[in-house]
PDB file of N, CA and C in Angstrom:
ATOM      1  N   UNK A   1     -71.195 -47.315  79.849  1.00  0.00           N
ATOM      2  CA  UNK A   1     -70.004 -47.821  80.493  1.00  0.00           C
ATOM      3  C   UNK A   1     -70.091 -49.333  80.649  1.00  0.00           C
ATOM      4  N   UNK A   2     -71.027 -49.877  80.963  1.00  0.00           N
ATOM      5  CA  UNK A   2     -71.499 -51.383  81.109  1.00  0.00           C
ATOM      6  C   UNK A   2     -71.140 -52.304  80.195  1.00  0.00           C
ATOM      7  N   UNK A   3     -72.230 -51.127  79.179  1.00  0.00           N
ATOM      8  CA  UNK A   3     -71.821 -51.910  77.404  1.00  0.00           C
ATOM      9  C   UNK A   3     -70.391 -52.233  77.124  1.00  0.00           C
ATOM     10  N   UNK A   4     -69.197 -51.324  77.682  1.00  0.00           N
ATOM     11  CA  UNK A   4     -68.395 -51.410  77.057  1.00  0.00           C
ATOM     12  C   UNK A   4     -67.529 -52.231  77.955  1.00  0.00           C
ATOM     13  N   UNK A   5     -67.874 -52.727  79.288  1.00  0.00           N
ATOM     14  CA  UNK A   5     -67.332 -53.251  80.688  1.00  0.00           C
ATOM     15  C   UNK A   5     -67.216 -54.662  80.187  1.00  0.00           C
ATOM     16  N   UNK A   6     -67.855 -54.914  79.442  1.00  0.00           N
ATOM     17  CA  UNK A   6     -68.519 -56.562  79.319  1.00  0.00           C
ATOM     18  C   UNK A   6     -67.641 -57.262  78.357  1.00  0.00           C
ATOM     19  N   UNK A   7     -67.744 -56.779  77.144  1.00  0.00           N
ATOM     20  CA  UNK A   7     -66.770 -57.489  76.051  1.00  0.00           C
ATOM     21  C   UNK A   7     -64.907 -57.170  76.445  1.00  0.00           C
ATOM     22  N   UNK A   8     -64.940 -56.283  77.672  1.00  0.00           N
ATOM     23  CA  UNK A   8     -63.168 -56.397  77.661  1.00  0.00           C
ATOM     24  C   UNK A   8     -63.320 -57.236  78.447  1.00  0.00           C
ATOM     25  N   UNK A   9     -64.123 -57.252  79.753  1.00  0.00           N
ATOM     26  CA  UNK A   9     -63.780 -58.470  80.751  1.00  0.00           C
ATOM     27  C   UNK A   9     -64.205 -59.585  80.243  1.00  0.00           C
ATOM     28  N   UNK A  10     -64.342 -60.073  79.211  1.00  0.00           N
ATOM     29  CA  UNK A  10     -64.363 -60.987  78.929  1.00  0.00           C
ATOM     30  C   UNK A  10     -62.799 -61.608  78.041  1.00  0.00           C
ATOM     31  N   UNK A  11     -62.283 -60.549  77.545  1.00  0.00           N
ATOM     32  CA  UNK A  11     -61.217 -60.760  76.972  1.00  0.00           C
ATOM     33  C   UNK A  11     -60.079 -60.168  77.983  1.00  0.00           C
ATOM     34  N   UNK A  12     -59.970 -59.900  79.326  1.00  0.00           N
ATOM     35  CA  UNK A  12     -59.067 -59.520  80.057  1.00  0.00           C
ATOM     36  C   UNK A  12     -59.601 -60.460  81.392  1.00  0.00           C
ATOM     37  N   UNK A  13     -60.107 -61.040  81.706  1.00  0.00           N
ATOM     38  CA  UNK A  13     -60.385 -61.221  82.749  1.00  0.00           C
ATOM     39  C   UNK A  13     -61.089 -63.333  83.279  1.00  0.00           C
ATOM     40  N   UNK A  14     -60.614 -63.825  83.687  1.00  0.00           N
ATOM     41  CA  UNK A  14     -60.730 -65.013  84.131  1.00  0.00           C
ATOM     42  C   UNK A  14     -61.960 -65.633  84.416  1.00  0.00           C
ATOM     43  N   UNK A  15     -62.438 -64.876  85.520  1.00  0.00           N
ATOM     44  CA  UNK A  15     -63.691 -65.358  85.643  1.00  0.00           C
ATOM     45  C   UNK A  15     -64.886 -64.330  85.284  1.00  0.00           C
ATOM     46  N   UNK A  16     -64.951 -64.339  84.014  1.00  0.00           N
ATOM     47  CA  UNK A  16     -65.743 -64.191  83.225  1.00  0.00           C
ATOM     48  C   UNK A  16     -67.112 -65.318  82.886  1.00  0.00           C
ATOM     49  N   UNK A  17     -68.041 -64.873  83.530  1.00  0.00           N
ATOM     50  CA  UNK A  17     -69.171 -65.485  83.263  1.00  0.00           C
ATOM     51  C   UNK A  17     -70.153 -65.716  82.092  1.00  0.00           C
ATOM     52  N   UNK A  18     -71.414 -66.675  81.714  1.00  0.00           N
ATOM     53  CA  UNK A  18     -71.740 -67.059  80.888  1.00  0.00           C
ATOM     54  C   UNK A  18     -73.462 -65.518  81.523  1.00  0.00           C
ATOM     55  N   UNK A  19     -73.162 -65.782  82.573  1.00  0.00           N
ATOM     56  CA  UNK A  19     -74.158 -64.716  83.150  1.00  0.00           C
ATOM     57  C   UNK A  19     -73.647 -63.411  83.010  1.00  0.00           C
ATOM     58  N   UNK A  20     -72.733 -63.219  82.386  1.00  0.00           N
ATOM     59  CA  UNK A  20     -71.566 -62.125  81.876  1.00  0.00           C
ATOM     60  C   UNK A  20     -72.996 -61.418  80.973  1.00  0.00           C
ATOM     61  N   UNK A  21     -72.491 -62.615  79.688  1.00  0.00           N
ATOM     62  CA  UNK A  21     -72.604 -62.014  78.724  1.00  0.00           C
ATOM     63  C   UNK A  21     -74.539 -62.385  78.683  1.00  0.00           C
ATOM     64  N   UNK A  22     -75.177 -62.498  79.264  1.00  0.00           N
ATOM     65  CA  UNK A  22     -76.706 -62.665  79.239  1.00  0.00           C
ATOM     66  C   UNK A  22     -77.048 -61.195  79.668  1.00  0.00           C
ATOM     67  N   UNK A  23     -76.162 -60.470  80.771  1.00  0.00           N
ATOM     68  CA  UNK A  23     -76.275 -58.946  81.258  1.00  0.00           C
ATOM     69  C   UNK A  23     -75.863 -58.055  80.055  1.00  0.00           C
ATOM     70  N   UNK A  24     -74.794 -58.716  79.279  1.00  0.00           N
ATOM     71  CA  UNK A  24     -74.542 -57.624  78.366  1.00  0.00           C
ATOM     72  C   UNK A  24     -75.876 -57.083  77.518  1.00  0.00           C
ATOM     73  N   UNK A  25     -76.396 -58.585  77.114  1.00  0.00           N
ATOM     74  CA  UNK A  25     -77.289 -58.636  76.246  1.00  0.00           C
ATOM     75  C   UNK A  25     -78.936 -57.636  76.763  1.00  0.00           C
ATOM     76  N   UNK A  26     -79.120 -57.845  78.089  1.00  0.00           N
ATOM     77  CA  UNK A  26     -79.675 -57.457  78.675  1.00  0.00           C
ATOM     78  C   UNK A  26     -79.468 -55.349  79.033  1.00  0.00           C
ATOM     79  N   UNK A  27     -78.179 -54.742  78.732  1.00  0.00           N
ATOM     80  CA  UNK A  27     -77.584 -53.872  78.718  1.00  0.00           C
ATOM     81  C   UNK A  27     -77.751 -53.341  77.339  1.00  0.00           C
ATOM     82  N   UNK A  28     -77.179 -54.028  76.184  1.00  0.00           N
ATOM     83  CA  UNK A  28     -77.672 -53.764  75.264  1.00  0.00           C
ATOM     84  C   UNK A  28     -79.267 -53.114  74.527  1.00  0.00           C
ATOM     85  N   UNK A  29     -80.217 -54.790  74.878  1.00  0.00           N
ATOM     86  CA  UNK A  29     -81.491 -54.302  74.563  1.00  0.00           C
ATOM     87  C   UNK A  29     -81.946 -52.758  75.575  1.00  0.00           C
ATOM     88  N   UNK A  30     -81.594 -52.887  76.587  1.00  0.00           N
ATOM     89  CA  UNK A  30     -81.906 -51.740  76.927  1.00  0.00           C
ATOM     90  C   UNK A  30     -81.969 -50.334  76.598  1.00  0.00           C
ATOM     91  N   UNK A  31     -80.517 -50.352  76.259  1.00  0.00           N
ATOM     92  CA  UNK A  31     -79.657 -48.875  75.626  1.00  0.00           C
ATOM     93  C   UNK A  31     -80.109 -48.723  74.344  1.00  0.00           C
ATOM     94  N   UNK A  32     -80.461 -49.614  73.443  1.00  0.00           N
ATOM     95  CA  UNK A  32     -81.822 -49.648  72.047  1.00  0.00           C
ATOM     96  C   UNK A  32     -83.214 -48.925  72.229  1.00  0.00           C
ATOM     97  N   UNK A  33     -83.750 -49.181  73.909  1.00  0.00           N
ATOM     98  CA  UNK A  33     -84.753 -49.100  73.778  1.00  0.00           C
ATOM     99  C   UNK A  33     -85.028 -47.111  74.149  1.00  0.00           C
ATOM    100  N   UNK A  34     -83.672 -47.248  74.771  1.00  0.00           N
ATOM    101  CA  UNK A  34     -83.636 -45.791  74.968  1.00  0.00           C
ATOM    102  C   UNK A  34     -82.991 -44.685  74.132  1.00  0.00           C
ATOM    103  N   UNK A  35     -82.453 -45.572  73.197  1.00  0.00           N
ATOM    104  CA  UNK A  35     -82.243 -44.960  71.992  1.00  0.00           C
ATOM    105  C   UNK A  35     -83.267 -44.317  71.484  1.00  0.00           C
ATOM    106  N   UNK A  36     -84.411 -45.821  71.076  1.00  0.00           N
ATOM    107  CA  UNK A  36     -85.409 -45.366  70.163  1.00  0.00           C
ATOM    108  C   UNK A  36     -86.325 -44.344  71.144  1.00  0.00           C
ATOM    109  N   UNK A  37     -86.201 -43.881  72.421  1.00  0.00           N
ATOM    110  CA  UNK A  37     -86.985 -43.364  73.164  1.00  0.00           C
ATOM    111  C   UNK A  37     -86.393 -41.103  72.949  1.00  0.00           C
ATOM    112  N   UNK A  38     -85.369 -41.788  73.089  1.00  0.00           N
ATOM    113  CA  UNK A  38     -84.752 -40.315  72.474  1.00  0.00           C
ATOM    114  C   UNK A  38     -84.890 -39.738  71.489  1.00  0.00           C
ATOM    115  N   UNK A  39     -84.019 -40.452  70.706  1.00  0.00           N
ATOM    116  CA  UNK A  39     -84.510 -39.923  68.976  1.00  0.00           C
ATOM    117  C   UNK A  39     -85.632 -40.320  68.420  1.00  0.00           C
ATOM    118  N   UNK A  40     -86.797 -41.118  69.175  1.00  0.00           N
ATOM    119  CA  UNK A  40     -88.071 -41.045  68.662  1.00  0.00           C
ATOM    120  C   UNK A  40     -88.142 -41.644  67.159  1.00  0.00           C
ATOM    121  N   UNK A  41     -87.048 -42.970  67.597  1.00  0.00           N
ATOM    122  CA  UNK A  41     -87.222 -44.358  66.202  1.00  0.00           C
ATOM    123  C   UNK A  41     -87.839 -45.177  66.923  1.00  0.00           C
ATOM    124  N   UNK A  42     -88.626 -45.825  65.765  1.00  0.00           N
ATOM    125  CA  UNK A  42     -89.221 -47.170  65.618  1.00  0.00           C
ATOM    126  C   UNK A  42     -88.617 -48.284  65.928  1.00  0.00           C
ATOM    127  N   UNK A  43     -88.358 -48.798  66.751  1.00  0.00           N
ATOM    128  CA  UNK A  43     -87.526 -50.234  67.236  1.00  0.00           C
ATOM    129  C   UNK A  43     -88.411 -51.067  67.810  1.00  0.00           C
ATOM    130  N   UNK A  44     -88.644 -52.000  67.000  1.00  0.00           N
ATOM    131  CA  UNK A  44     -89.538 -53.127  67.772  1.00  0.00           C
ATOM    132  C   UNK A  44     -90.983 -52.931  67.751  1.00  0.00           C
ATOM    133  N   UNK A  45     -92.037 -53.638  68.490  1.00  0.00           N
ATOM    134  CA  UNK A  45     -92.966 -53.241  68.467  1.00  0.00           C
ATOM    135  C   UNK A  45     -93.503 -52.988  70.104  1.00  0.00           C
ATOM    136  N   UNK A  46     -94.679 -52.161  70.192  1.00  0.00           N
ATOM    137  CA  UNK A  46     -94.817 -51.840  71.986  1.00  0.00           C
ATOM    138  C   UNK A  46     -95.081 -53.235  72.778  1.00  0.00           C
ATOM    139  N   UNK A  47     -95.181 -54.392  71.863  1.00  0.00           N
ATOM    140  CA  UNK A  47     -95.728 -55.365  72.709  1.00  0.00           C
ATOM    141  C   UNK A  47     -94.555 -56.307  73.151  1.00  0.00           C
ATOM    142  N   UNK A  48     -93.469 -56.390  72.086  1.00  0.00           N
ATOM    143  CA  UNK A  48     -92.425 -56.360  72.670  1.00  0.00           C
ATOM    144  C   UNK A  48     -91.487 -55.744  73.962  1.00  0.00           C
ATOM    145  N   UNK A  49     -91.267 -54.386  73.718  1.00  0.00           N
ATOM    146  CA  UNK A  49     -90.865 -53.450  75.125  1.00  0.00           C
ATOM    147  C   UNK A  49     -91.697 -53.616  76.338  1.00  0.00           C
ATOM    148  N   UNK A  50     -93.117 -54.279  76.411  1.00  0.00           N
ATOM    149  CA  UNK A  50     -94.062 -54.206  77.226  1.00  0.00           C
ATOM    150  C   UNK A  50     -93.676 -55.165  77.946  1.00  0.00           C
ATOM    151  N   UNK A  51     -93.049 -56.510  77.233  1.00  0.00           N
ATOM    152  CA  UNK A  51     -92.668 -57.463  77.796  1.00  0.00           C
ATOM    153  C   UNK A  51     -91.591 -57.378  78.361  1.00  0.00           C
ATOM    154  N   UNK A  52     -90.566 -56.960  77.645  1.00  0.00           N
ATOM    155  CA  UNK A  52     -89.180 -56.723  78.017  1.00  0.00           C
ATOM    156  C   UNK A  52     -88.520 -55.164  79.027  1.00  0.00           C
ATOM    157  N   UNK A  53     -89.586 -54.953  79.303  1.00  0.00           N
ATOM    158  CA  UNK A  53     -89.273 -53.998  80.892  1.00  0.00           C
ATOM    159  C   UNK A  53     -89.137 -54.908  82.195  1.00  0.00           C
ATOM    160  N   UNK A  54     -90.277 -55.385  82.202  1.00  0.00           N
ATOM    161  CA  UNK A  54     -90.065 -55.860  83.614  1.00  0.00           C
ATOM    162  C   UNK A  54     -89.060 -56.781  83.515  1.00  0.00           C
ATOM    163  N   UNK A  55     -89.013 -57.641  82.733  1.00  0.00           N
ATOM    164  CA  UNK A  55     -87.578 -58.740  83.014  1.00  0.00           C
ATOM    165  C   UNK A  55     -86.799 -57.861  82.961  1.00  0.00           C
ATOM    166  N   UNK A  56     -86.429 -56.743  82.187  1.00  0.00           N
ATOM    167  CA  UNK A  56     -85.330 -56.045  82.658  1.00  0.00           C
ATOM    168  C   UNK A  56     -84.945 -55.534  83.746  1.00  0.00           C
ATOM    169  N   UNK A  57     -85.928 -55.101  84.397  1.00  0.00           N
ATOM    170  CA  UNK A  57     -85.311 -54.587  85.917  1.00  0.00           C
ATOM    171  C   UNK A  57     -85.671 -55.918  86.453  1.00  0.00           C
ATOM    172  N   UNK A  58     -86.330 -56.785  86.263  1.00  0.00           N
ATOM    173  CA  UNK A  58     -85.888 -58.029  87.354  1.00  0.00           C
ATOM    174  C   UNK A  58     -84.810 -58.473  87.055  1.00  0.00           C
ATOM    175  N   UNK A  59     -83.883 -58.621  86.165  1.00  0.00           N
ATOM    176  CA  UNK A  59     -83.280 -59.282  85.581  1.00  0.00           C
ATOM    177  C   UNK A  59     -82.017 -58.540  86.630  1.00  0.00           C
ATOM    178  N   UNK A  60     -82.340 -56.726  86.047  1.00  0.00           N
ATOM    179  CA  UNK A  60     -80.760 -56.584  86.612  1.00  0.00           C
ATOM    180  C   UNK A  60     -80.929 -56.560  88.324  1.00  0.00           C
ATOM    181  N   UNK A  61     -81.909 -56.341  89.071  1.00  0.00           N
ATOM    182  CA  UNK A  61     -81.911 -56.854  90.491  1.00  0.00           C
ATOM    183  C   UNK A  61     -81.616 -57.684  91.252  1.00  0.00           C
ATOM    184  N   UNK A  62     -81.844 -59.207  89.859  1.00  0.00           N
ATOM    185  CA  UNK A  62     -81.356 -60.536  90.137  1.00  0.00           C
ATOM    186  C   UNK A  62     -80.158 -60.430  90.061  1.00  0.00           C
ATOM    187  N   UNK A  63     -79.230 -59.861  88.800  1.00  0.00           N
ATOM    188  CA  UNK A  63     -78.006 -60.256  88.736  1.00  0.00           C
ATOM    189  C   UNK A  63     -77.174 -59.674  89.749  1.00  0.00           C
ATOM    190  N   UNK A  64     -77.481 -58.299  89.884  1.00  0.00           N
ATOM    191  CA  UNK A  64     -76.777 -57.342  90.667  1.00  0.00           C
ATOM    192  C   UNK A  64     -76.624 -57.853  92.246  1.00  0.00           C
ATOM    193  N   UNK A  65     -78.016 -58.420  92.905  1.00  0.00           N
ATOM    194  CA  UNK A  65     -78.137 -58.613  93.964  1.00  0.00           C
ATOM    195  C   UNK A  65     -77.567 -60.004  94.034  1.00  0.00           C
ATOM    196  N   UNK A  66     -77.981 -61.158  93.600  1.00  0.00           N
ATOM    197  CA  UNK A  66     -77.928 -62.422  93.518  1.00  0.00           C
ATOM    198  C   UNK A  66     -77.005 -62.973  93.113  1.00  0.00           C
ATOM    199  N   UNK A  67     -76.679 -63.017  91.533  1.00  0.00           N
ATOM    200  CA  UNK A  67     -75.385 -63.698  90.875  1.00  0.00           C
ATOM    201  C   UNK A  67     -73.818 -62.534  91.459  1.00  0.00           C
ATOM    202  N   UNK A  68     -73.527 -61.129  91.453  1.00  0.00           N
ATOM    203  CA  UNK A  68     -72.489 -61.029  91.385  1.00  0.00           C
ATOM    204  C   UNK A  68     -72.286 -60.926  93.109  1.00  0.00           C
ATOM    205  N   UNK A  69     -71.217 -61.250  93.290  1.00  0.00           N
ATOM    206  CA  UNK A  69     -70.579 -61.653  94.217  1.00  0.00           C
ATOM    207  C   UNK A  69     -69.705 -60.466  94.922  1.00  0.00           C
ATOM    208  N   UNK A  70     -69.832 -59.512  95.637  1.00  0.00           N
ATOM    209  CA  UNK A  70     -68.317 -58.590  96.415  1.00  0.00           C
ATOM    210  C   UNK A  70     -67.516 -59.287  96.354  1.00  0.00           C
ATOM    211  N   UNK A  71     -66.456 -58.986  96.037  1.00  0.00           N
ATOM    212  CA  UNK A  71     -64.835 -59.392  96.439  1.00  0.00           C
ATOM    213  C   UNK A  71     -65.202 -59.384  98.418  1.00  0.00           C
ATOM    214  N   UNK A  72     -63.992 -59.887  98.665  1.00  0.00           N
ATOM    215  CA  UNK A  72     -63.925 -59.998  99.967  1.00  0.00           C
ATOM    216  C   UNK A  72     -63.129 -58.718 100.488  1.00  0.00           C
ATOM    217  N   UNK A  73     -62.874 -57.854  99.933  1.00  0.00           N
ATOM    218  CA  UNK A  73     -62.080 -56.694 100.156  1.00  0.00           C
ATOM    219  C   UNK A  73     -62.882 -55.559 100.002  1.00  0.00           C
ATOM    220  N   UNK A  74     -64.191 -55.743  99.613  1.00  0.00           N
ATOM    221  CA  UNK A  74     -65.375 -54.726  99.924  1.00  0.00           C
ATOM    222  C   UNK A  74     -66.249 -55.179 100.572  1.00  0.00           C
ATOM    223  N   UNK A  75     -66.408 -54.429 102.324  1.00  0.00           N
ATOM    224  CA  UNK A  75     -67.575 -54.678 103.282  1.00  0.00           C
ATOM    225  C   UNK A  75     -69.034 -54.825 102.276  1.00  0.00           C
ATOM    226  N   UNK A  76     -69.934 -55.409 102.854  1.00  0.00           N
ATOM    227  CA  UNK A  76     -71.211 -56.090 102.443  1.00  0.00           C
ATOM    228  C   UNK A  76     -71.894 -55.201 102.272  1.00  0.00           C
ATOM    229  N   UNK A  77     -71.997 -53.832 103.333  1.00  0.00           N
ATOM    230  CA  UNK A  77     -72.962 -52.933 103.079  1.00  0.00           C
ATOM    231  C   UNK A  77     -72.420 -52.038 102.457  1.00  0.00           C
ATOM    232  N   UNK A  78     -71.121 -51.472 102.394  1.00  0.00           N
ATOM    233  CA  UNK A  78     -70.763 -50.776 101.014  1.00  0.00           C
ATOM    234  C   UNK A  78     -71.016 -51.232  99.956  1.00  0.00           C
ATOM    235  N   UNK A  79     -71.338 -52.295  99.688  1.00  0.00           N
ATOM    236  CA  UNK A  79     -71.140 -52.723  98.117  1.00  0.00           C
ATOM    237  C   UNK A  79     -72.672 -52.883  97.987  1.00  0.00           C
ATOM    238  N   UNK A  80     -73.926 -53.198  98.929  1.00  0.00           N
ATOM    239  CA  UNK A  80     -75.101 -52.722  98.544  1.00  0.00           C
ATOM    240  C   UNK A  80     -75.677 -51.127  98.561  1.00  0.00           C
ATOM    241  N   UNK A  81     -74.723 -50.528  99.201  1.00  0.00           N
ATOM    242  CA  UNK A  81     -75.609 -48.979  99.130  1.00  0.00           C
ATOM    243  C   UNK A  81     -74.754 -48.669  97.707  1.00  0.00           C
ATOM    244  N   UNK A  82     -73.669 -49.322  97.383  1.00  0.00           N
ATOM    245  CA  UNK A  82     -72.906 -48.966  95.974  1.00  0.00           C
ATOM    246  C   UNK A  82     -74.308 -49.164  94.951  1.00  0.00           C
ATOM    247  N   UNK A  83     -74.690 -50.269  95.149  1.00  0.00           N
ATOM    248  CA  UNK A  83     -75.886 -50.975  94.219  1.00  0.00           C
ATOM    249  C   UNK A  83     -76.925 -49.767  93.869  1.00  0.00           C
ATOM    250  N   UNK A  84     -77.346 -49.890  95.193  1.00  0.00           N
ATOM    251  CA  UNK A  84     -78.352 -48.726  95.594  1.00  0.00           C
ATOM    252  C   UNK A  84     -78.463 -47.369  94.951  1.00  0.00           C
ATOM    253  N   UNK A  85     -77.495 -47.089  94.779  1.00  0.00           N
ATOM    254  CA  UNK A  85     -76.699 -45.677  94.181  1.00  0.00           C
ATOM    255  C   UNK A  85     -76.952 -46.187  92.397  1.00  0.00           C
ATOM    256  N   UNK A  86     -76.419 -47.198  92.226  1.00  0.00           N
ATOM    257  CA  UNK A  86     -76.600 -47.491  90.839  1.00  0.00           C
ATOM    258  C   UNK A  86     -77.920 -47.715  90.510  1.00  0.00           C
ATOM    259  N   UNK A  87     -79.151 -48.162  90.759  1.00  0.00           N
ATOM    260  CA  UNK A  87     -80.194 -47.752  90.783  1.00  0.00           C
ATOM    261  C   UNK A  87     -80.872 -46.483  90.756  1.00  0.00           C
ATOM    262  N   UNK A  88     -80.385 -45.851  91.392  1.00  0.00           N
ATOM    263  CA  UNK A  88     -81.041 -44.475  91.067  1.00  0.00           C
ATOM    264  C   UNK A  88     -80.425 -44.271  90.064  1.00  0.00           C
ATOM    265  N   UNK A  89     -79.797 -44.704  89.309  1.00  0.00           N
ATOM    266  CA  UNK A  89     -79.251 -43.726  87.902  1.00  0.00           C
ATOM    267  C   UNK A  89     -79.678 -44.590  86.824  1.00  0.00           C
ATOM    268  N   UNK A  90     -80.127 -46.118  87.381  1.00  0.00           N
ATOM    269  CA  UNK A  90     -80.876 -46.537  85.781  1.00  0.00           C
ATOM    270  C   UNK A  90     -82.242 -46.356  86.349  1.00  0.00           C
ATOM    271  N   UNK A  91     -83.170 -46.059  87.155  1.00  0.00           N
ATOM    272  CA  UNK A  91     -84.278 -45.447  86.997  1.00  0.00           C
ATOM    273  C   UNK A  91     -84.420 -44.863  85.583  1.00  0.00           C
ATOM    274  N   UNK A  92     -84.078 -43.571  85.466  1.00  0.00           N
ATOM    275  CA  UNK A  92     -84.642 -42.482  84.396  1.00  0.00           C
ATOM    276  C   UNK A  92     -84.314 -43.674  82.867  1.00  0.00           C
ATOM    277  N   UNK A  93     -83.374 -44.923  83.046  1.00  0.00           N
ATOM    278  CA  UNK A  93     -83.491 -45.604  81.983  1.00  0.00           C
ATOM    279  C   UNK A  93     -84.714 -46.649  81.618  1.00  0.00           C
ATOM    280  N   UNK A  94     -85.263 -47.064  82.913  1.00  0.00           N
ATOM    281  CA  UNK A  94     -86.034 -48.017  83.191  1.00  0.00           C
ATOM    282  C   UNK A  94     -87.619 -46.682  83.021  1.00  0.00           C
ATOM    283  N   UNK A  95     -87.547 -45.646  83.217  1.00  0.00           N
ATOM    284  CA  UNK A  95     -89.072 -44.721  82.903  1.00  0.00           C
ATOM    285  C   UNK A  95     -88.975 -44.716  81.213  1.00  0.00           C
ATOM    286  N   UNK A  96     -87.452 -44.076  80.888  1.00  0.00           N
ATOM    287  CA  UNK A  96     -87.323 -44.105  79.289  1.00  0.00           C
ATOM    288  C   UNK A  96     -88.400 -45.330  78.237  1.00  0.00           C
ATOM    289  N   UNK A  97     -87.946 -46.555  78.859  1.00  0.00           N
ATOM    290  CA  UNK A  97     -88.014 -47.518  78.284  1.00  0.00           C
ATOM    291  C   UNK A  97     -89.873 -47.783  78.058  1.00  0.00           C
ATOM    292  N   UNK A  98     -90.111 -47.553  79.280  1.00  0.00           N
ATOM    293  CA  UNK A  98     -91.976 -47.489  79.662  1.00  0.00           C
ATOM    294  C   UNK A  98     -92.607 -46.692  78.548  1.00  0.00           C
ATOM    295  N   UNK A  99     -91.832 -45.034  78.812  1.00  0.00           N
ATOM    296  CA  UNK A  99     -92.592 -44.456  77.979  1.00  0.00           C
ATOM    297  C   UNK A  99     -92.814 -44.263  76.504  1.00  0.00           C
ATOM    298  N   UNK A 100     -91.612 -45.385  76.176  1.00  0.00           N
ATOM    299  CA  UNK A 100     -91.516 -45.868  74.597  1.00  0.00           C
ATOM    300  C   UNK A 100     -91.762 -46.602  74.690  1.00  0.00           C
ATOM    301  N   UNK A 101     -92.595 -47.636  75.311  1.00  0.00           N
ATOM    302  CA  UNK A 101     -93.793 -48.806  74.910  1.00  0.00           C
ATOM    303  C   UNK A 101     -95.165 -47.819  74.643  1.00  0.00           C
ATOM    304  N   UNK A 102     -95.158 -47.200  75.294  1.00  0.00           N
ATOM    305  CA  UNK A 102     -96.377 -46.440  75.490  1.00  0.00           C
ATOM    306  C   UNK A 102     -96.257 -45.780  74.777  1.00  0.00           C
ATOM    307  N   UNK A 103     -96.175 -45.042  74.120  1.00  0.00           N
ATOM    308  CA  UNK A 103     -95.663 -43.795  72.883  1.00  0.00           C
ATOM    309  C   UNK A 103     -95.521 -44.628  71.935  1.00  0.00           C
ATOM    310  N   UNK A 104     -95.304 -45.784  71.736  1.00  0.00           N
ATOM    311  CA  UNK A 104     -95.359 -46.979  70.753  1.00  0.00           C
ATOM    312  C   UNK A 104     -96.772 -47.797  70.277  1.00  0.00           C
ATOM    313  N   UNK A 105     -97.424 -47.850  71.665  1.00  0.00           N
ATOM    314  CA  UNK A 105     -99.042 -48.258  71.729  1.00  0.00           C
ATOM    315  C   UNK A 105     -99.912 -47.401  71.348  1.00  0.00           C
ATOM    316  N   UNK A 106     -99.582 -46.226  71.720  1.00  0.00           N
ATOM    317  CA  UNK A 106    -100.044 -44.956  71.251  1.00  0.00           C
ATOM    318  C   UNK A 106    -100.390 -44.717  69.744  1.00  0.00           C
ATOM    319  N   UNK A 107     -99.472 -44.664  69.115  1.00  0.00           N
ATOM    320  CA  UNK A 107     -98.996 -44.770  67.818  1.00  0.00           C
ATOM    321  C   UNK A 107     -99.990 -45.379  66.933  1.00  0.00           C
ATOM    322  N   UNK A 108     -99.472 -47.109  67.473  1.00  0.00           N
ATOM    323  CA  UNK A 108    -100.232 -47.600  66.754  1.00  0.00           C
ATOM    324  C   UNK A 108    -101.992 -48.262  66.842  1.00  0.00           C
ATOM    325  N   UNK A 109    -102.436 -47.408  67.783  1.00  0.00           N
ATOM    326  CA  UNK A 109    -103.728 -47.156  67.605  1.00  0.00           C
ATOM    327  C   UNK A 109    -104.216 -45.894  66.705  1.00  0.00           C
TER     328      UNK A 109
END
């Protein structure tokens, strides 16, 4: 849903950020990595994904928490337990991603 959130608001929407499209990118590599974690392809190498986990969940903690902003028409703590909620559902994306570095390191020993 993200993936596909990003390139319309950018073409429907005003304030559209340059930190927009760094999340997309960030959304993207992700959804690759759990690709290759599913269907059990070769994408990249483990030393790559090894690197690119943790900036990923720092990345989206930073953006989520830090760069985007509530409207003023959603209370402060609704819109972090909203967050909150969205976290638990990229968990199982953020284990995906681990265990295809690892299943990748694996491999190639």
């Amino acid at each position: 849903m993200q993936a596909v959130g990003a390139p319309m608001a950018a073409v429907y929407f005003d304030d559209f950020r340059v930190m927009d499209i760094v999340d997309f990118v960030f959304i993207v590599i992700g959804v690759i990595g759990l690709m290759g974690y599913v269907y059990a392809l070769r994408i990249g190498s483990a030393g790559f994904w090894r690197l690119f986990l943790p900036v990923f969940v720092l990345w989206d903690l930073f953006f989520r928490f830090i760069i985007m902003r509530p409207d003023s028409e959603i209370d402060i703590t609704s819109y972090y337990l909203i967050l909150c909620i969205l976290f638990l559902f990229l968990i199982p994306q953020y284990i995906a991603v681990y265990r295809y570095q690892r299943e990748l390191q694996l491999s190639q020993t």
